[in-house]
Protein backbone atom coordinates (compact mmCIF):
# COMPACT_ATOMS: atom_id res chain seq x y z
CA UNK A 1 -8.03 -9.12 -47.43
CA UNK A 2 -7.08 -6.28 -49.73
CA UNK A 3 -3.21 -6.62 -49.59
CA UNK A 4 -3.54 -10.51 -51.01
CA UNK A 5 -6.13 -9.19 -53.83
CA UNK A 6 -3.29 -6.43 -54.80
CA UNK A 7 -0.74 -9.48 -54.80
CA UNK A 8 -3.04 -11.90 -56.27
CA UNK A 9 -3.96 -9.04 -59.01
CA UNK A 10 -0.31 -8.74 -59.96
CA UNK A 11 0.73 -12.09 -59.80
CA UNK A 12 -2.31 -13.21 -62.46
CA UNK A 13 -0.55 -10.15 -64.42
CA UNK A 14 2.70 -11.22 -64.64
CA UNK A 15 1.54 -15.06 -65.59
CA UNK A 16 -0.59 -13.57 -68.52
CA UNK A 17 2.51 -11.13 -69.58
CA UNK A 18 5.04 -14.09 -69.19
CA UNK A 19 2.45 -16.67 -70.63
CA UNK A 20 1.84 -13.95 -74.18
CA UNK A 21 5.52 -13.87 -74.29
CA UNK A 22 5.65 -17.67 -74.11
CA UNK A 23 8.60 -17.96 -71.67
CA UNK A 24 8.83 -20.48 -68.59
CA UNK A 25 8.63 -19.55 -65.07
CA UNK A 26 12.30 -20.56 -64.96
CA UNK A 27 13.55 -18.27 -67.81
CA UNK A 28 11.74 -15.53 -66.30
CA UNK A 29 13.41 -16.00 -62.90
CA UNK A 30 16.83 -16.17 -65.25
CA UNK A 31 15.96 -13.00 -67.16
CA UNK A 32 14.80 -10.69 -63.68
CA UNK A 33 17.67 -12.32 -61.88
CA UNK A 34 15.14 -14.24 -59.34
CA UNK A 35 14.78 -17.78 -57.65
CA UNK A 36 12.20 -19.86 -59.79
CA UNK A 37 10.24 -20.47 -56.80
CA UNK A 38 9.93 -16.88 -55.87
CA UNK A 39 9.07 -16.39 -59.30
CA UNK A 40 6.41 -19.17 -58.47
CA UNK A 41 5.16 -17.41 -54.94
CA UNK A 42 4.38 -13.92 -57.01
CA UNK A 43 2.51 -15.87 -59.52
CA UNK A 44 0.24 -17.40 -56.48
CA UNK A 45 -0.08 -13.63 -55.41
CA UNK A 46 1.95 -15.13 -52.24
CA UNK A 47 4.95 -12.87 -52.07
CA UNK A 48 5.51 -9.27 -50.95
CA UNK A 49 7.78 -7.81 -53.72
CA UNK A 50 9.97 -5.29 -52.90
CA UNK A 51 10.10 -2.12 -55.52
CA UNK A 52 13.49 -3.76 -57.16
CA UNK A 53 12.18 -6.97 -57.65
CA UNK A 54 8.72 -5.47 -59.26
CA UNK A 55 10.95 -3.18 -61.59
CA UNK A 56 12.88 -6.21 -62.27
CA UNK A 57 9.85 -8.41 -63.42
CA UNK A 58 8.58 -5.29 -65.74
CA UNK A 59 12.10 -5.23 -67.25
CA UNK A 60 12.08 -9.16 -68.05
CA UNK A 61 8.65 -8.90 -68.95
CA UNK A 62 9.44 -6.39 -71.54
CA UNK A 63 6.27 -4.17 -70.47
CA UNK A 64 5.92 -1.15 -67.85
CA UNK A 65 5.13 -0.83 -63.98
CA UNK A 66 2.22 0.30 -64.76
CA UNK A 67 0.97 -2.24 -67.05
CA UNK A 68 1.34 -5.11 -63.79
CA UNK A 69 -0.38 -3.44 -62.18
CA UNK A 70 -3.66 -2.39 -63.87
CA UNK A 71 -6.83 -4.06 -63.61
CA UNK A 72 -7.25 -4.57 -66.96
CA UNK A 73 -10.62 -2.39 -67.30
CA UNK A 74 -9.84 -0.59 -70.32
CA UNK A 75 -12.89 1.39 -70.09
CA UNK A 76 -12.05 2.74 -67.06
CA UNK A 77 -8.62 2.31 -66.37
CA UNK A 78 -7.32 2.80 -63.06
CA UNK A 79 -4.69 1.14 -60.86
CA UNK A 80 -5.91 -1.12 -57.48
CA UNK A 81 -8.69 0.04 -55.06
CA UNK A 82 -6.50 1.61 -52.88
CA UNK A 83 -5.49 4.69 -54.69
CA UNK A 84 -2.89 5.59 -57.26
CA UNK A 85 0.78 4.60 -57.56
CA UNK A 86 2.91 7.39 -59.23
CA UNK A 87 6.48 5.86 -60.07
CA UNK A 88 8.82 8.27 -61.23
CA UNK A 89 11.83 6.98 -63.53
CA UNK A 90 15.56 9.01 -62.43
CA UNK A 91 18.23 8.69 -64.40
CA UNK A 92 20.70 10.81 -62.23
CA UNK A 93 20.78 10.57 -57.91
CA UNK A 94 19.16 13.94 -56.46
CA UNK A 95 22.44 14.23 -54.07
CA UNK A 96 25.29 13.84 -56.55
């Protein structure tokens, strides 16, 4: 299925990232503010993440959106089969 190869993509991502940085599964759940075990599910590519808790992993990983979810192909660097993901950083809310 090609949603579980997406979460199983990123979850392999985020063990190498966490793995370089030579930090436990539990002080990465401390750092993004997560339960260990969810921490633990993502890694398995056996969570949905919502967009907060994906920013929050780059943030504790120290590295970008982006970067999680690439497939590593530096030849030909794109990001999933699917299509593109364009994430756009605000600083200040649109409707203030």
């Amino acid at each position: 299925m090609l949603s579980s190869d997406i979460k199983g993509r990123f979850g392999t991502a985020v063990r190498a990232r966490r793995k370089g940085l030579g930090i436990s599964q539990e002080e990465l759940a401390g750092r993004a503010g997560l339960h260990r075990t969810y921490v633990a599910d993502i890694e398995r590519g056996a969570r949905n993440l919502s967009l907060a808790n994906i920013e929050k992993l780059a943030c504790a990983l120290e590295t970008s959106i982006s970067i999680l979810f690439s497939t590593g192909d530096e030849k030909n660097p794109r990001v999933g089969d699917i299509g593109d993901i364009l994430l756009v950083e605000d600083e200040s809310p649109m409707w203030s």
